[in-house]
C-alpha atoms as a PDB file:
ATOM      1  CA  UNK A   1       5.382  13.152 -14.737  1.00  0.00           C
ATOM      2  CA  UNK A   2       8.097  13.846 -11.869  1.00  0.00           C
ATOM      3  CA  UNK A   3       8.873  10.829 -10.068  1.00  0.00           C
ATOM      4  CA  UNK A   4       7.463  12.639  -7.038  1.00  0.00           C
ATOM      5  CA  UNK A   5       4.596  14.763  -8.248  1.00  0.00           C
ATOM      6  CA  UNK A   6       1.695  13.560  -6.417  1.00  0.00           C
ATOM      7  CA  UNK A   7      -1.592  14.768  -8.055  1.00  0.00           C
ATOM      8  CA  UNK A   8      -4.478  16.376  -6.218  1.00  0.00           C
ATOM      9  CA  UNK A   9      -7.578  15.180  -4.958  1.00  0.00           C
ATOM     10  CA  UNK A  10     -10.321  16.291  -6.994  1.00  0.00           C
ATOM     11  CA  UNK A  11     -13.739  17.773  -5.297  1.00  0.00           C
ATOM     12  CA  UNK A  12     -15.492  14.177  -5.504  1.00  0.00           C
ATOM     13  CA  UNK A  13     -12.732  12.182  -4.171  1.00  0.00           C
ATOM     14  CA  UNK A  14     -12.342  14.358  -0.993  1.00  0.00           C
ATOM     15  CA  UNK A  15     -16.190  14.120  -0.687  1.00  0.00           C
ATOM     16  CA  UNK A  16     -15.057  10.180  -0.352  1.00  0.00           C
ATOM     17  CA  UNK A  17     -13.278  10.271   1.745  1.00  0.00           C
ATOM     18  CA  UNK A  18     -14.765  12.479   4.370  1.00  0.00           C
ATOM     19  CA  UNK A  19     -17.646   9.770   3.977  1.00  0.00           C
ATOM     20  CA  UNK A  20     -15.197   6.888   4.500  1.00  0.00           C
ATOM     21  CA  UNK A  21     -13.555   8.621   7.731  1.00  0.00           C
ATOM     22  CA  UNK A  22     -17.382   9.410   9.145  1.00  0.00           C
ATOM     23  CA  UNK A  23     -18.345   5.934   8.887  1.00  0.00           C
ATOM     24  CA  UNK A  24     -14.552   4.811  10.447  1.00  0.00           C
ATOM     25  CA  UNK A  25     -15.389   6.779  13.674  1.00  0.00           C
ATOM     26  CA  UNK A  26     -18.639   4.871  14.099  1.00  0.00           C
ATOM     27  CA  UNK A  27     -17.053   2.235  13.803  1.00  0.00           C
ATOM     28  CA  UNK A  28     -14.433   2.578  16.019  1.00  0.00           C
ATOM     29  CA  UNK A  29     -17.032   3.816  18.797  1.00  0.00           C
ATOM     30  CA  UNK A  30     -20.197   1.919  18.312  1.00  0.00           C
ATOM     31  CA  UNK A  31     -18.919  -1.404  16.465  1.00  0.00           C
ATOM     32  CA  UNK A  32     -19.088  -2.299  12.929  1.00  0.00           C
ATOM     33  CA  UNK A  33     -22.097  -4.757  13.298  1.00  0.00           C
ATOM     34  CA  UNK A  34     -23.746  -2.693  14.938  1.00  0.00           C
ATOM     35  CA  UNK A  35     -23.269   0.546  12.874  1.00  0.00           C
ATOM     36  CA  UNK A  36     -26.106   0.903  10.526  1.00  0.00           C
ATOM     37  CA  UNK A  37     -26.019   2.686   6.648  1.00  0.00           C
ATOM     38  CA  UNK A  38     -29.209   5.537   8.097  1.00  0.00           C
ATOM     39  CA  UNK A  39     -26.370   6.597  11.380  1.00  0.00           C
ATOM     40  CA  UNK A  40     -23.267   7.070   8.307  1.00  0.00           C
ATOM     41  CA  UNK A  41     -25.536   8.752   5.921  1.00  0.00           C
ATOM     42  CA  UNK A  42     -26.972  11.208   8.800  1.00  0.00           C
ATOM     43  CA  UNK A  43     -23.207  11.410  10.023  1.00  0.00           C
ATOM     44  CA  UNK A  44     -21.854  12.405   6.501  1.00  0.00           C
ATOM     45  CA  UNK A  45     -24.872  14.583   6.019  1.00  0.00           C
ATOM     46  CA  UNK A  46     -26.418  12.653   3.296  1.00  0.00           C
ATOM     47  CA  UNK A  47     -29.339  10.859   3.193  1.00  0.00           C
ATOM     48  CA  UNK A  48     -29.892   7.392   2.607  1.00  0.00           C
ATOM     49  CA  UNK A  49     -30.830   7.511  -1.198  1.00  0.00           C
ATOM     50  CA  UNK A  50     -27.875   9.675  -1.537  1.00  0.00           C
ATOM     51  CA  UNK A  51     -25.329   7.420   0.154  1.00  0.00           C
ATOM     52  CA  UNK A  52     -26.862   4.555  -1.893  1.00  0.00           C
ATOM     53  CA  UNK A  53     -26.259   6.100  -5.143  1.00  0.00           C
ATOM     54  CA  UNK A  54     -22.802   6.660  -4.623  1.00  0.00           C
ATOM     55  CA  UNK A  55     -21.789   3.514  -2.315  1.00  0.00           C
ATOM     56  CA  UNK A  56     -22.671  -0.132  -2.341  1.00  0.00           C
ATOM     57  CA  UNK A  57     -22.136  -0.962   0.740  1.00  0.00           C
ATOM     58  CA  UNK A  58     -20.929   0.039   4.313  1.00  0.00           C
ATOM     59  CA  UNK A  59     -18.156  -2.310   3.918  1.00  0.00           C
ATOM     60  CA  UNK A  60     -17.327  -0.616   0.691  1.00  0.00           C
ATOM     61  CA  UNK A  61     -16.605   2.954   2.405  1.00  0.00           C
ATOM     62  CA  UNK A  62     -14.002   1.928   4.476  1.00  0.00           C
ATOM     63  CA  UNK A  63     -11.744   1.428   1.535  1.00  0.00           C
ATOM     64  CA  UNK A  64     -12.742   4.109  -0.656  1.00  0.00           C
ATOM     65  CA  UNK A  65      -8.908   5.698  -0.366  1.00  0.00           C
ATOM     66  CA  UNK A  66      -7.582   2.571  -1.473  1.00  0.00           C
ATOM     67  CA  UNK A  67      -9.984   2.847  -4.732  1.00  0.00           C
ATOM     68  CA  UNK A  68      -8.535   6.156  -5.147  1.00  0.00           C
ATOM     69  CA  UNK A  69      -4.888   5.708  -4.455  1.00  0.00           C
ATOM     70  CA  UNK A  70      -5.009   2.277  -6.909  1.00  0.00           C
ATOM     71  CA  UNK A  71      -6.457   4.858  -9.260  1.00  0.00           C
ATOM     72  CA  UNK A  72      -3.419   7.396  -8.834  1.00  0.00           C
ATOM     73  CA  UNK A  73      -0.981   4.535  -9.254  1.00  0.00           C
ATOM     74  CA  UNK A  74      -2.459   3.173 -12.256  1.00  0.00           C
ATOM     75  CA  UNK A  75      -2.065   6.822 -13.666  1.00  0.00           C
ATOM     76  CA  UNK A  76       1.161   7.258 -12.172  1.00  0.00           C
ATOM     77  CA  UNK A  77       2.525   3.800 -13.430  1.00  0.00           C
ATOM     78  CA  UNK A  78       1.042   4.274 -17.251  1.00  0.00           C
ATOM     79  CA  UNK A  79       2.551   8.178 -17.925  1.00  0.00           C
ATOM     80  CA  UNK A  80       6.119   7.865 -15.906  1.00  0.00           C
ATOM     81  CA  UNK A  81       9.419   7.943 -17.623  1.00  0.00           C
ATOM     82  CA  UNK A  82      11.193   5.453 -14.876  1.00  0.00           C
ATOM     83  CA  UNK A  83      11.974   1.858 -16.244  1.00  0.00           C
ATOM     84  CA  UNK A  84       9.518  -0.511 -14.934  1.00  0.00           C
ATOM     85  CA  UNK A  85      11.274  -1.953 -11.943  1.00  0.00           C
ATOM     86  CA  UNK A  86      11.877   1.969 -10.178  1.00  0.00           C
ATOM     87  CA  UNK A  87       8.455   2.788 -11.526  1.00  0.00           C
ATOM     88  CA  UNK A  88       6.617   0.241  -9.182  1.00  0.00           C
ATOM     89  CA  UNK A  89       9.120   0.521  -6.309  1.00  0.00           C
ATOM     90  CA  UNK A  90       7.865   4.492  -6.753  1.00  0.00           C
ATOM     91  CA  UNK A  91       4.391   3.552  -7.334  1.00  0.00           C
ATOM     92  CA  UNK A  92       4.261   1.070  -3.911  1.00  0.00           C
ATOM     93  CA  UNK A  93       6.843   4.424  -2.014  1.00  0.00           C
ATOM     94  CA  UNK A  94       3.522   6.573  -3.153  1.00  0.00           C
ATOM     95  CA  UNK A  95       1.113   4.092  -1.683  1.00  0.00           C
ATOM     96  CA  UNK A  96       2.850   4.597   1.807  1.00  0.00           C
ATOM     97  CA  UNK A  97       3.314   7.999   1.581  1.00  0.00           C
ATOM     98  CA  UNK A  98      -0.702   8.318   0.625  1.00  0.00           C
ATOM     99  CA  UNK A  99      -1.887   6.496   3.774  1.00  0.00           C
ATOM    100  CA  UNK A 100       0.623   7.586   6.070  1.00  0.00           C
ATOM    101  CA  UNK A 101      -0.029  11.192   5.096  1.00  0.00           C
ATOM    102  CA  UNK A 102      -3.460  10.566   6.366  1.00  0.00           C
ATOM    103  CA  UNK A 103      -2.572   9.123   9.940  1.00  0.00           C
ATOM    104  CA  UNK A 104      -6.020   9.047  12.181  1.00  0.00           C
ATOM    105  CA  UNK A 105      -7.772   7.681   9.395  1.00  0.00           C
ATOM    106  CA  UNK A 106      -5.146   5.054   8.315  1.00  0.00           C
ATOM    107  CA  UNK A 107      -4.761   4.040  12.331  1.00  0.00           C
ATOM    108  CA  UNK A 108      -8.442   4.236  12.779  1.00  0.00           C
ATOM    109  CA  UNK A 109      -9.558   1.558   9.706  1.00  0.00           C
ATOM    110  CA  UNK A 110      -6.675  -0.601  11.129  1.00  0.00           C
ATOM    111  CA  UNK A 111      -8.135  -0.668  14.629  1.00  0.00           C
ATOM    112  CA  UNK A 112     -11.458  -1.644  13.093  1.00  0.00           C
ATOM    113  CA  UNK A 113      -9.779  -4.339  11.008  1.00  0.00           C
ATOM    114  CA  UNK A 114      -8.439  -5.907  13.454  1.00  0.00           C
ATOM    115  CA  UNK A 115     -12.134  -6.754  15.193  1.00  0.00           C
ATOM    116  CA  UNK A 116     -13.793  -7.134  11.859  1.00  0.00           C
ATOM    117  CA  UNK A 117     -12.535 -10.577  10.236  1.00  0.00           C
ATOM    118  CA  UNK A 118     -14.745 -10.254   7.102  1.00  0.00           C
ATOM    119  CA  UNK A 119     -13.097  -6.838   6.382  1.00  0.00           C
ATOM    120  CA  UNK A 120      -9.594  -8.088   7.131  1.00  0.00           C
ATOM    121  CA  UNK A 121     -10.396 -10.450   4.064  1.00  0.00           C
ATOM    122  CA  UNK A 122     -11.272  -7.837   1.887  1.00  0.00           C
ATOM    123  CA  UNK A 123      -8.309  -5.626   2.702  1.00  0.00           C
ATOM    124  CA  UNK A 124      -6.537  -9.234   1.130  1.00  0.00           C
ATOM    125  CA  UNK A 125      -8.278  -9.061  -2.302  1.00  0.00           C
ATOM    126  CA  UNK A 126      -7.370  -4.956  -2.454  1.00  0.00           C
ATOM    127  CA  UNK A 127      -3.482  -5.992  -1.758  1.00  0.00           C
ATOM    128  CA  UNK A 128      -3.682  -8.520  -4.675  1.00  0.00           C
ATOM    129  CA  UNK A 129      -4.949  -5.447  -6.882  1.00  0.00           C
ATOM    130  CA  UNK A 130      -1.771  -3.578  -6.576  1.00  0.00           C
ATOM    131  CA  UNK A 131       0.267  -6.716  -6.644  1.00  0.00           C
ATOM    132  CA  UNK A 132      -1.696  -7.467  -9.946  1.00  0.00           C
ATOM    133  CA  UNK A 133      -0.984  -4.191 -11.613  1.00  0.00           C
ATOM    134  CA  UNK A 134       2.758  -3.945 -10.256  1.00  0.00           C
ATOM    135  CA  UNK A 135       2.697  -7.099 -12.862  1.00  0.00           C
ATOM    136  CA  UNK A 136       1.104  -6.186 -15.757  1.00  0.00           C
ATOM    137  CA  UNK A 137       3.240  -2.819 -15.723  1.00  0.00           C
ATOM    138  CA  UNK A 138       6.923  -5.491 -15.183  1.00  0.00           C
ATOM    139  CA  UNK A 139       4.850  -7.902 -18.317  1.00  0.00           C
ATOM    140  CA  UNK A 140       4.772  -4.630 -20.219  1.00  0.00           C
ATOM    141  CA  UNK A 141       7.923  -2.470 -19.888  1.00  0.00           C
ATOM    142  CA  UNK A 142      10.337  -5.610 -19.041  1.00  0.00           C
ATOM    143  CA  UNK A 143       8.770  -8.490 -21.878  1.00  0.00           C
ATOM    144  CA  UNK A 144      11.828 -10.372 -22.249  1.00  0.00           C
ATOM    145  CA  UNK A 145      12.029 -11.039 -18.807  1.00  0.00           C
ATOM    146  CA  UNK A 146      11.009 -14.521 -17.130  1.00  0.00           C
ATOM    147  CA  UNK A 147       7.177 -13.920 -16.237  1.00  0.00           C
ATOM    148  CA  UNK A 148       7.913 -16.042 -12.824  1.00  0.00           C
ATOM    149  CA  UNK A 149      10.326 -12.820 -11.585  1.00  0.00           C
ATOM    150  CA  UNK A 150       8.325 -10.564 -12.578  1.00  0.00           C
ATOM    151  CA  UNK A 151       5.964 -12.204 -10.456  1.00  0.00           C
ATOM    152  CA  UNK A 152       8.463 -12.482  -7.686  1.00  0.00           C
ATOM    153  CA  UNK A 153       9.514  -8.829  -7.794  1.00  0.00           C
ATOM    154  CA  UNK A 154       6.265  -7.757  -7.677  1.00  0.00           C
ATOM    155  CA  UNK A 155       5.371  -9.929  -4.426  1.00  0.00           C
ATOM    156  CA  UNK A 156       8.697  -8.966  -2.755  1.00  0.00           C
ATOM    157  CA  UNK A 157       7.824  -5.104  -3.279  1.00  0.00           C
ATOM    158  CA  UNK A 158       4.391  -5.704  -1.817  1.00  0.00           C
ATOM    159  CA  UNK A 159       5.227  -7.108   0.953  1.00  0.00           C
ATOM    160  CA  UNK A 160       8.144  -4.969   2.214  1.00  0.00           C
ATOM    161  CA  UNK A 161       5.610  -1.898   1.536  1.00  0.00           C
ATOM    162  CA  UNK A 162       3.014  -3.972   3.584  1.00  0.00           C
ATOM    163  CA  UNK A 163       5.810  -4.799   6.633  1.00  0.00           C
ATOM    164  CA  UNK A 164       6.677  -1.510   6.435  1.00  0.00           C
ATOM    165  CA  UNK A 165       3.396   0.446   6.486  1.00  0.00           C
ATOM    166  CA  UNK A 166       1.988  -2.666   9.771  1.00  0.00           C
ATOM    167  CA  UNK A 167       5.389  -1.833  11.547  1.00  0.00           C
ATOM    168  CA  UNK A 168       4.430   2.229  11.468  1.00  0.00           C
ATOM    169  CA  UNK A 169       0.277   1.367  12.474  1.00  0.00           C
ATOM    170  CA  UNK A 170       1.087  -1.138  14.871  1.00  0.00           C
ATOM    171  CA  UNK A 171       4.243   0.008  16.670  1.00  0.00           C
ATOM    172  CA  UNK A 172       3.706   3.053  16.358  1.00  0.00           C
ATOM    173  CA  UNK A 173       7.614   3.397  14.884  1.00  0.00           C
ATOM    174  CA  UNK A 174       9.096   6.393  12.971  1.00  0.00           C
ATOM    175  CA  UNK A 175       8.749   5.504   9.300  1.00  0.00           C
ATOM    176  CA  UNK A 176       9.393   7.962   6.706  1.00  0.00           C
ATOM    177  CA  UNK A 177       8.238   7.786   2.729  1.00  0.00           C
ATOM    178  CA  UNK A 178      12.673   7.732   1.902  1.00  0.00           C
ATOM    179  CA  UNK A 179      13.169   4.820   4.566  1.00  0.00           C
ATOM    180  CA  UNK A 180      10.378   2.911   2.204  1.00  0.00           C
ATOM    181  CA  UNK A 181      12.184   3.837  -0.923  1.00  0.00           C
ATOM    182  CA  UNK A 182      15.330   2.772   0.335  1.00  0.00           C
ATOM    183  CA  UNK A 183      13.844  -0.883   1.071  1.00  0.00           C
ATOM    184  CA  UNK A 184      12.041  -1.033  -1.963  1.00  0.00           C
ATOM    185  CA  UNK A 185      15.615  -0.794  -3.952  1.00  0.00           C
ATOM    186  CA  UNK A 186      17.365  -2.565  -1.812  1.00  0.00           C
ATOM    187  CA  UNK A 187      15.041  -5.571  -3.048  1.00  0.00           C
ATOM    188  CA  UNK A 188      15.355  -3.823  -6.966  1.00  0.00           C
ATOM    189  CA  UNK A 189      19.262  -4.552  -6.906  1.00  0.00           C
ATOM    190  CA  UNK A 190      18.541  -8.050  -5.391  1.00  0.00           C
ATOM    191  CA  UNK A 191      16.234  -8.890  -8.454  1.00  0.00           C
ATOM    192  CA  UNK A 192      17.685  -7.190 -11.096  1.00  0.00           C
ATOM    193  CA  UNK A 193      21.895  -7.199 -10.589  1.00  0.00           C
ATOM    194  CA  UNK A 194      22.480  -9.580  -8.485  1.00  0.00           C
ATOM    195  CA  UNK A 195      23.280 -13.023 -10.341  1.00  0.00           C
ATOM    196  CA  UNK A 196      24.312 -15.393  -7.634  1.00  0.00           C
ATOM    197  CA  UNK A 197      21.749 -17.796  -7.664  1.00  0.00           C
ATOM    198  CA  UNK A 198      22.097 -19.475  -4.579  1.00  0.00           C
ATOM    199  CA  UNK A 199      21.590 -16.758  -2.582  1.00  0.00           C
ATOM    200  CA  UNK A 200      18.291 -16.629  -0.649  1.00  0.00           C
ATOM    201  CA  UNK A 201      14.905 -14.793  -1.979  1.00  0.00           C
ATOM    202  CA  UNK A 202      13.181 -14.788   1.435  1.00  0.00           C
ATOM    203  CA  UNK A 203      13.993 -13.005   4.531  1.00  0.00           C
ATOM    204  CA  UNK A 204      12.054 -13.905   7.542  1.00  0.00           C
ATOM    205  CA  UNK A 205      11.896 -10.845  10.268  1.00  0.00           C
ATOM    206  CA  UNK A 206      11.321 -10.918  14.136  1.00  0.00           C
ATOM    207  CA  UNK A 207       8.327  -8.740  15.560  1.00  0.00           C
ATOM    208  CA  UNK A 208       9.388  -5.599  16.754  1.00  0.00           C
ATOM    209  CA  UNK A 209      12.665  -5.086  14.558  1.00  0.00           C
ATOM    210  CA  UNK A 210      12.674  -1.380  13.780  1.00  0.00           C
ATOM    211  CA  UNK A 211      12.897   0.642  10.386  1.00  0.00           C
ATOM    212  CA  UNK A 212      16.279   1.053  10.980  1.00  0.00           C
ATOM    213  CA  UNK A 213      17.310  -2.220  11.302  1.00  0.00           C
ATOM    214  CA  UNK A 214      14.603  -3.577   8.346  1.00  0.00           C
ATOM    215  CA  UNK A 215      16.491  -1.753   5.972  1.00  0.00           C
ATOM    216  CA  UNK A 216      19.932  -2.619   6.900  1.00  0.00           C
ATOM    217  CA  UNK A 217      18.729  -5.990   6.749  1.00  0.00           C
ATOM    218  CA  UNK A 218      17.358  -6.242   3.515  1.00  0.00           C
ATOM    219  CA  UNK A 219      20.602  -4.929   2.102  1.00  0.00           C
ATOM    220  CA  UNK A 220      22.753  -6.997   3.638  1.00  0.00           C
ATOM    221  CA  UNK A 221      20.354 -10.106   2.891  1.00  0.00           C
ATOM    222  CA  UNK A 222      19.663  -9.059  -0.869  1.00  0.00           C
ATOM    223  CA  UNK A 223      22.549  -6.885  -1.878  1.00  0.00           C
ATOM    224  CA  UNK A 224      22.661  -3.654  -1.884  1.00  0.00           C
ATOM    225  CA  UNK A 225      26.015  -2.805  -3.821  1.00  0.00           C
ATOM    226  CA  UNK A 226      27.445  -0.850  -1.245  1.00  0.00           C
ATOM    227  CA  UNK A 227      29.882  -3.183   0.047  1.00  0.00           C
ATOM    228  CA  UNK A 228      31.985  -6.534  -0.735  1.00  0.00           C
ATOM    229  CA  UNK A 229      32.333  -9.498   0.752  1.00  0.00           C
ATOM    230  CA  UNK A 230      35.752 -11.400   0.391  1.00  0.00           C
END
């Protein structure tokens, strides 16, 4: 598989997600609460039995893109060719470009989110699923290497995805799928060539500091090979 192939939804998955996006906008306009299964199914044009066979739960449809997406990395991460540390900088660069390819329904479940603190706690155990297989792919293509930076690599790829994809729903800013990429190796050379080990692992960012200056940042915090210092 091509580092950037992305592969296509298939008939039941875009049936998914038209249900997910349904149930968002009654969300968003009535309230989660007070949103009942009977007003998605009729909305989706299914009826209750129907929407029960296929879902759980209300609270399970609004992440029903991130069950597919986690799908299409897992794929993605178990045929590529890249070595293990690109492949999951490309698998989290494929994430973004998923849900920001998808704006009013990525903006929408964030709005909701934001008023619903029960579903801000799930979205917290779906992170630690990518996080968790961004590991066991690093365990499994990189063995020799110390499991605790493995572990670090793959937190420090999740969350720059994460800062980036809050800074483009929240502010609104101009953030493309290469400025992502070009993040996600800045923090690649930091882990894997750079062997001064007193320099710092952590960079702490203000609100409101744009793409621009994110990824500037991170290479000048974490390496990025391009220049020297004396």
């Amino acid at each position: 598989m091509a580092a950037h192939d992305e592969p296509r939804e298939t008939e039941d998955a875009r049936f998914r997600l038209e249900v997910m996006g349904a149930a968002l906008e009654l969300f968003e306009s009535k309230g989660y609460e007070a949103t009942t299964v009977d007003q998605i199914a009729e909305s989706a044009g299914l009826s209750r039995r129907t929407f029960f066979r296929q879902f759980r739960s209300k609270e399970d449809v609004v992440f029903l893109d991130h069950d597919a997406t986690l799908a299409h990395v897992q794929d993605f991460l178990g045929t590529t060719d890249l070595d293990p540390y690109d492949a999951v900088c490309e698998a989290a660069a494929r994430v973004f470009a998923r849900f920001s390819g998808t704006p009013d329904t990525t903006r929408r479940r964030y709005r909701v989110l934001q008023t619903v603190p029960a579903l801000r706690e799930r979205e917290l155990v779906m992170v630690l699923r990518y996080e968790r297989v961004f590991v066991d792919t690093l365990r499994r293509g990189a063995p020799t290497q110390e499991p605790l930076s493995l572990v670090q690599f793959a937190a420090a790829v999740t969350a720059t995805h994460n800062y980036l994809l809050r800074t483009w729903l929240r502010d609104g800013a101009r953030v493309e799928v290469e400025d992502v990429r070009r993040a996600l190796g800045a923090v690649k050379r930091r882990f894997v060539t750079d062997t001064a080990g007193d320099r710092p692992t952590a960079l702490v960012l203000p609100p409101g500091t744009s793409v621009a200056d994110v990824t500037t940042l991170l290479a000048q915090h974490f390496g990025d090979g391009l220049t020297t210092t004396p």
